[in-house]
N, C-alpha and C. Protein backbone atom coordinates (compact mmCIF):
# COMPACT_ATOMS: atom_id res chain seq x y z
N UNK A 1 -85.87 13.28 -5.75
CA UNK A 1 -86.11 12.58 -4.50
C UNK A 1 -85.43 11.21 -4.51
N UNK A 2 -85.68 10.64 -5.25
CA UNK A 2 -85.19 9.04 -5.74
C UNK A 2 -83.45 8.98 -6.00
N UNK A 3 -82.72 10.46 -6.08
CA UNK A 3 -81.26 10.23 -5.63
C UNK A 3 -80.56 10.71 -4.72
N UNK A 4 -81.41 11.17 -3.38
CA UNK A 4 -81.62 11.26 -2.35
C UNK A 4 -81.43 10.16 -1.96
N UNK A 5 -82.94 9.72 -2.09
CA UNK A 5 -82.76 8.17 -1.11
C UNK A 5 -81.42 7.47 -1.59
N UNK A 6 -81.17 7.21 -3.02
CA UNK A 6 -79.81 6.88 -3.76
C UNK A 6 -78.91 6.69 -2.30
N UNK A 7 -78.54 8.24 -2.38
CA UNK A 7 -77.50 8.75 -1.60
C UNK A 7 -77.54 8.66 -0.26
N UNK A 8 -78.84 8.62 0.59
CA UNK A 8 -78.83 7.86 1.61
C UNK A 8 -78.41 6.17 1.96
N UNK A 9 -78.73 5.40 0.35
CA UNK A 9 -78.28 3.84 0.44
C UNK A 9 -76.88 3.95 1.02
N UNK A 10 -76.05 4.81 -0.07
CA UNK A 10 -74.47 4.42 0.05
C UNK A 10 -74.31 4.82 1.33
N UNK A 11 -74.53 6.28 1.48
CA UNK A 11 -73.89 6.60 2.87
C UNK A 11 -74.18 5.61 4.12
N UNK A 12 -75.29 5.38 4.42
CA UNK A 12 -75.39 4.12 5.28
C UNK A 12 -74.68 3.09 5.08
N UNK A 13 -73.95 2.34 3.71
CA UNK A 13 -73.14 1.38 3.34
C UNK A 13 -72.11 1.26 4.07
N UNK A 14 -71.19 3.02 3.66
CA UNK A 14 -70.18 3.49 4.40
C UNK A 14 -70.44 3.31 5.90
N UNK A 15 -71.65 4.24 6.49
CA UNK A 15 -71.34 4.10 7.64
C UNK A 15 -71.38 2.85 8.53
N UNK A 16 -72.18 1.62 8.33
CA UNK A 16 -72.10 0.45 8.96
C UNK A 16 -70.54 0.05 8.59
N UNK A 17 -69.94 0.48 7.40
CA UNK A 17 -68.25 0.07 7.32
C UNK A 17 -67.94 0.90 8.36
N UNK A 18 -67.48 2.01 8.41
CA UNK A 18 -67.40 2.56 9.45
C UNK A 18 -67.32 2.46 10.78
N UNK A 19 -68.23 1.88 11.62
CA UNK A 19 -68.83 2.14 12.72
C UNK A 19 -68.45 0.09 13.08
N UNK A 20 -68.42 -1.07 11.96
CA UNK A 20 -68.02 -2.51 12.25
C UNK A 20 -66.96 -2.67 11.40
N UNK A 21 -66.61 -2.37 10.26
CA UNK A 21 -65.95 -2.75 9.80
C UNK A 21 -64.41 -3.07 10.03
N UNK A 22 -64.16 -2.63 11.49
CA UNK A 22 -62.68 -2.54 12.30
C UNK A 22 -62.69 -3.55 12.97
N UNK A 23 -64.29 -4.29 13.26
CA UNK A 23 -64.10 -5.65 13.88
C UNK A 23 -63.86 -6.67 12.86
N UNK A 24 -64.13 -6.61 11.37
CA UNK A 24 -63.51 -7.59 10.76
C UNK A 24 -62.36 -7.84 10.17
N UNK A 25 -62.01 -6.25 9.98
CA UNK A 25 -60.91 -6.69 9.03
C UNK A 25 -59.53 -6.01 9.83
N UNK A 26 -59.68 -5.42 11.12
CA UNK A 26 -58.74 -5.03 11.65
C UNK A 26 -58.90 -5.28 13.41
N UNK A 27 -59.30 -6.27 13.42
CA UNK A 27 -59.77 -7.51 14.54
C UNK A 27 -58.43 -7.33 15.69
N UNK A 28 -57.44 -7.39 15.09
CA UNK A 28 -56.07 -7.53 15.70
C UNK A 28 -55.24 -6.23 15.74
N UNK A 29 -55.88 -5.05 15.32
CA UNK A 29 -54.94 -4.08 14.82
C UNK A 29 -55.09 -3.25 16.36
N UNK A 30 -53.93 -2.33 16.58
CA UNK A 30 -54.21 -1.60 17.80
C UNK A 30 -55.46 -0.44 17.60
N UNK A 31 -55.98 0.24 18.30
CA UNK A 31 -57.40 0.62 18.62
C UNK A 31 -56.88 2.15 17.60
N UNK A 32 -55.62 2.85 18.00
CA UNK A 32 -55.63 3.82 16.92
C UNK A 32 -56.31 3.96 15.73
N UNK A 33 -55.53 2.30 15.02
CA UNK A 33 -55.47 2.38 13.94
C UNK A 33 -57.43 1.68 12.96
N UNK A 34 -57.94 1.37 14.37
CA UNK A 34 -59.45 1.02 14.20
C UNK A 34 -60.34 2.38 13.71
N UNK A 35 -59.78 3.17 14.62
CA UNK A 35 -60.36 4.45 14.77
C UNK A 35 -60.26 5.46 13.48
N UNK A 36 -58.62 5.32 13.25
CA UNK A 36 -58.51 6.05 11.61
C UNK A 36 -59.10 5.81 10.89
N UNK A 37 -59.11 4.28 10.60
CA UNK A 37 -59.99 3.47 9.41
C UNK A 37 -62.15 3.71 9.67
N UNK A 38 -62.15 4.00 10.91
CA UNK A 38 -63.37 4.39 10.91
C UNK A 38 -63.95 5.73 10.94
N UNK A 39 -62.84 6.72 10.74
CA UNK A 39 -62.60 8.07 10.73
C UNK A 39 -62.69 8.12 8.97
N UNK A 40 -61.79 7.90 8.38
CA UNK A 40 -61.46 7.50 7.17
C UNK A 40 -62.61 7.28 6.05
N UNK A 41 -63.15 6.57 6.96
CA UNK A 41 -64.68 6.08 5.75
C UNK A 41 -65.84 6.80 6.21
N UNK A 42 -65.65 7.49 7.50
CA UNK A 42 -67.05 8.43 8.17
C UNK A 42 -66.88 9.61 7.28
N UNK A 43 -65.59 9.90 6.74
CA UNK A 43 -65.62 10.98 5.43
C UNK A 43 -66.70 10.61 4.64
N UNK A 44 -66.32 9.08 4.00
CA UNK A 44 -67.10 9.22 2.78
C UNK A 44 -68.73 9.54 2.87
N UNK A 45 -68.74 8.82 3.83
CA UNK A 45 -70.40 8.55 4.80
C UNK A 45 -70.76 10.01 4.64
N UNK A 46 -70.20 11.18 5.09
CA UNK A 46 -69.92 12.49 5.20
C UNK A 46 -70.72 12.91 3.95
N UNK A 47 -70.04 12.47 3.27
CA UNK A 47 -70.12 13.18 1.52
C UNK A 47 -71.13 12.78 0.88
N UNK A 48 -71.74 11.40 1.09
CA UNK A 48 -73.31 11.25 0.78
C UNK A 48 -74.31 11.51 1.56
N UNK A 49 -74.21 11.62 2.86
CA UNK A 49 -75.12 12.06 3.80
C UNK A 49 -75.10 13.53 3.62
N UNK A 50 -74.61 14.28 3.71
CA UNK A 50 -74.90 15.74 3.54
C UNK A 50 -76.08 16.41 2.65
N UNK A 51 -75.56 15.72 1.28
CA UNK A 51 -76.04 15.75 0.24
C UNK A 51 -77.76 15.52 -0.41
N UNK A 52 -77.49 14.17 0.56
CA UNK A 52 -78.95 13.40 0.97
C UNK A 52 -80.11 14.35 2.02
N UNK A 53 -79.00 14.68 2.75
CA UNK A 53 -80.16 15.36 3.76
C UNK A 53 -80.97 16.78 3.14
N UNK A 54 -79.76 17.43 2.56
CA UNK A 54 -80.50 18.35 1.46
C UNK A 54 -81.07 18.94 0.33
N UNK A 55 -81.09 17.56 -0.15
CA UNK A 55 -82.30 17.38 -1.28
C UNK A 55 -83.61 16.80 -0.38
N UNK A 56 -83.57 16.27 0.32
CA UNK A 56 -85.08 16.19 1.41
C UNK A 56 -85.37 17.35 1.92
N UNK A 57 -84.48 17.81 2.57
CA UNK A 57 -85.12 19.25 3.23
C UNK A 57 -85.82 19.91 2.03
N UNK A 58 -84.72 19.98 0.69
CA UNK A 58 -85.81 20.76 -0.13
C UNK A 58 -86.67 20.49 -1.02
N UNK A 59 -87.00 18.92 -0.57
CA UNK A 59 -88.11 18.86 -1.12
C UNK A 59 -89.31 18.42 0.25
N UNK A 60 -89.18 19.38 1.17
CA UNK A 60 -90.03 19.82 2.26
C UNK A 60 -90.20 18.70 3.62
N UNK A 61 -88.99 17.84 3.70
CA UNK A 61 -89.27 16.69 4.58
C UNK A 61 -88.66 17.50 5.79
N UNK A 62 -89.49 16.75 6.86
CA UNK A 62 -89.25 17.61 8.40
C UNK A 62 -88.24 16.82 8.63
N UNK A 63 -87.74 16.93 9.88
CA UNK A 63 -86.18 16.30 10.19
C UNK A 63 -86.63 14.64 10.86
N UNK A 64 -87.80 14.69 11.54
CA UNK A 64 -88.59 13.82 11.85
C UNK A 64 -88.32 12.89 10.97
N UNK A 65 -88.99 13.22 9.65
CA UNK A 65 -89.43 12.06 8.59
C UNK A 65 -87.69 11.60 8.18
N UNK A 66 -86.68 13.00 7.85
CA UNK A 66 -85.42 12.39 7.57
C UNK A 66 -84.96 11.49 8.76
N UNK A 67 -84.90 11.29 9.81
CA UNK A 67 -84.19 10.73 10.80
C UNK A 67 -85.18 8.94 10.87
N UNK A 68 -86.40 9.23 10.47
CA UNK A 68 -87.07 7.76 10.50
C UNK A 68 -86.75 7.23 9.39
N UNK A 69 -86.31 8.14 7.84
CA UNK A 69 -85.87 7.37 6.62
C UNK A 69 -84.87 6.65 6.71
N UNK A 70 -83.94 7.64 7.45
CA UNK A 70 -82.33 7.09 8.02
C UNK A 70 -82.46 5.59 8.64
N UNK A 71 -83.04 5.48 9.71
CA UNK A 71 -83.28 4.33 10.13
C UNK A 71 -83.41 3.12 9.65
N UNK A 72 -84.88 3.02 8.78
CA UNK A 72 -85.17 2.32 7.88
C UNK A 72 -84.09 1.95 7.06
N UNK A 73 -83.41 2.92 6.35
CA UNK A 73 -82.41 2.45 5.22
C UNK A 73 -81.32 1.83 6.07
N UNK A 74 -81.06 2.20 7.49
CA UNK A 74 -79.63 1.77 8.22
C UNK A 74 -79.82 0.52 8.23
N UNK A 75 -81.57 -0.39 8.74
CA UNK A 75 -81.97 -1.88 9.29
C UNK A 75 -81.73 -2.22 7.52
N UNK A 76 -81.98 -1.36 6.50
CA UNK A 76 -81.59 -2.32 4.95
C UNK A 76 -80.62 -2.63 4.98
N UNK A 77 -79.61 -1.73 5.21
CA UNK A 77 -78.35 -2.09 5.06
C UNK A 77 -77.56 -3.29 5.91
N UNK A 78 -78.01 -2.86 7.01
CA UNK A 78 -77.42 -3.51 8.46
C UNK A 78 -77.36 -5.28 8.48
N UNK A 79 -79.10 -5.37 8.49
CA UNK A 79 -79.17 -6.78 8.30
C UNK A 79 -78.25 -7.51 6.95
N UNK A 80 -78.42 -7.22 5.63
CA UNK A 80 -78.03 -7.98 4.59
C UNK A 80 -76.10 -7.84 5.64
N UNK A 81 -75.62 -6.73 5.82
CA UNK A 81 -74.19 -6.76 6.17
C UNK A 81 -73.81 -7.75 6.81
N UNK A 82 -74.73 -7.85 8.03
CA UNK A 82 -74.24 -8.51 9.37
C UNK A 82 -74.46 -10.38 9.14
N UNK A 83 -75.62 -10.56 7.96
CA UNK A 83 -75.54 -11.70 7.61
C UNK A 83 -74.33 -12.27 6.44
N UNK A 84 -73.96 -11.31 5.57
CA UNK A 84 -73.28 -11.78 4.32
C UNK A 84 -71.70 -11.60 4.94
N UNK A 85 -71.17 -10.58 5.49
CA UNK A 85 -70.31 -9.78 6.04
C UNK A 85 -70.02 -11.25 6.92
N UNK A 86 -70.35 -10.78 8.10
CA UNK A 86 -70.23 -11.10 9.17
C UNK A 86 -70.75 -12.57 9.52
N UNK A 87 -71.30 -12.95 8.59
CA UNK A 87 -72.14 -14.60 8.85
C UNK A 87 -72.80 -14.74 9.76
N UNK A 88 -73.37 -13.76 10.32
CA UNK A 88 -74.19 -13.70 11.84
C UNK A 88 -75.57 -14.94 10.94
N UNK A 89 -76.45 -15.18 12.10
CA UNK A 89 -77.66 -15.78 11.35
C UNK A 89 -78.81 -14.86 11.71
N UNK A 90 -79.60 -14.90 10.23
CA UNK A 90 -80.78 -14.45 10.45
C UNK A 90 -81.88 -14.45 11.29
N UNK A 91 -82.55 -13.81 12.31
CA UNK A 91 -83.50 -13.90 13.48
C UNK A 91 -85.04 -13.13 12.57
N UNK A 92 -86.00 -14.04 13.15
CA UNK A 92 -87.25 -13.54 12.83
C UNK A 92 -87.11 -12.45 13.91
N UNK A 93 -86.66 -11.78 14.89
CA UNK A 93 -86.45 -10.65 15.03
C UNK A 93 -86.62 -9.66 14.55
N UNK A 94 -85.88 -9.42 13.38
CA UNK A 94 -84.57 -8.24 12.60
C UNK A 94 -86.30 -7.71 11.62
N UNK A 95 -87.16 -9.06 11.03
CA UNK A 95 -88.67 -8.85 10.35
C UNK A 95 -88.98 -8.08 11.13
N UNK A 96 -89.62 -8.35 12.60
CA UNK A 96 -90.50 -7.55 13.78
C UNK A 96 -90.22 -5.84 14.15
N UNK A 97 -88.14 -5.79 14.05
CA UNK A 97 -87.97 -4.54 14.41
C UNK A 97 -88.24 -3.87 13.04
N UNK A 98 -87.99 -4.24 11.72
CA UNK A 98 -88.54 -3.35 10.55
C UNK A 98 -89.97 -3.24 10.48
N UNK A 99 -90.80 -4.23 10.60
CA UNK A 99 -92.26 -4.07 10.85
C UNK A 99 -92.63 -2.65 11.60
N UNK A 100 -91.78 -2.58 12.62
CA UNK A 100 -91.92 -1.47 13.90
C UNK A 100 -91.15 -0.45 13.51
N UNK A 101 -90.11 -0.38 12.49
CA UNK A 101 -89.62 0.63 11.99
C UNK A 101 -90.49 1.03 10.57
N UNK A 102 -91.45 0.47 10.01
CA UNK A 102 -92.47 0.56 9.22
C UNK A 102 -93.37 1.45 9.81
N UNK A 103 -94.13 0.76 10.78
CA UNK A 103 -95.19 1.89 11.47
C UNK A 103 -94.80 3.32 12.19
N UNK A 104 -93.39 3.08 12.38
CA UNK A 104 -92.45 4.77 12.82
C UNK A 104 -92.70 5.61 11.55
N UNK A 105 -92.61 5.11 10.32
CA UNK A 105 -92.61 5.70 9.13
C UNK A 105 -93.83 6.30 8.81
N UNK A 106 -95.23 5.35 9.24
CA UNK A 106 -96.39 5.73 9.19
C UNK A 106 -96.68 6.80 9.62
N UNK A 107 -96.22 6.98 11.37
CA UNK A 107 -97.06 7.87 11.84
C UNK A 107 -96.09 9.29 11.84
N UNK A 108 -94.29 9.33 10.92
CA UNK A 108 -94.25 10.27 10.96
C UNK A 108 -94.16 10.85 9.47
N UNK A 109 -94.71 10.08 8.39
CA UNK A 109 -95.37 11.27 7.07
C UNK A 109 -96.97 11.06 7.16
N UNK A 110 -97.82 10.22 8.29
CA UNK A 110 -99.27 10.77 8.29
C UNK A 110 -99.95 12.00 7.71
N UNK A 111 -99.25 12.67 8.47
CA UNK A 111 -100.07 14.13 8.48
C UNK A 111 -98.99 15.40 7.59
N UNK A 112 -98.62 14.71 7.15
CA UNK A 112 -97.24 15.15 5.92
C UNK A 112 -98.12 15.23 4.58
């Protein structure tokens, strides 16, 4: 279970590269070449997410609970990125929506 989640960390790593990483480091580049580079690394994202999703399934998680884990691990990733990465500033916000992505977690392994 524990290289599951593993493998959910990275792939989320990848995919926030993925999905921003064309606004930093290819800011100026034409939109093609944004798209390859985010094509490019949605492979790798690919190759740990797959992997991840089915060692949960077999160890009996509904798609529910995988899609609220996803989440959770995306706001781990997301925030540290968008602050270290990106120098955005930290909002007592970003606490409130994990708080609320906490209790999503609650009520969907409750009865699990």
């Amino acid at each position: 279970m524990s290289l599951a989640l593993f493998l959910l960390l990275i792939s989320n790593c990848f995919m926030t590269l993925a999905w921003y990483g064309h606004l930093k480091f290819l800011h100026d580049a034409p939109l093609w070449q944004a798209i390859l580079f985010g094509w490019a690394i949605a492979l790798l994202e690919y190759s740990f997410m797959i992997p991840a999703t089915r060692l949960l399934a077999k160890h009996g998680w509904s798609l529910g609970q995988m899609k609220i884990t996803q989440e959770v691990v995306t706001l781990l990733v997301f925030v540290p990125f968008m602050i270290f990465l990106f120098k955005q500033p930290f909002k007592l916000d970003y606490l409130w929506a994990g708080l609320c992505l906490l209790g999503c977690v609650y009520f969907v392994f409750r009865s699990a």
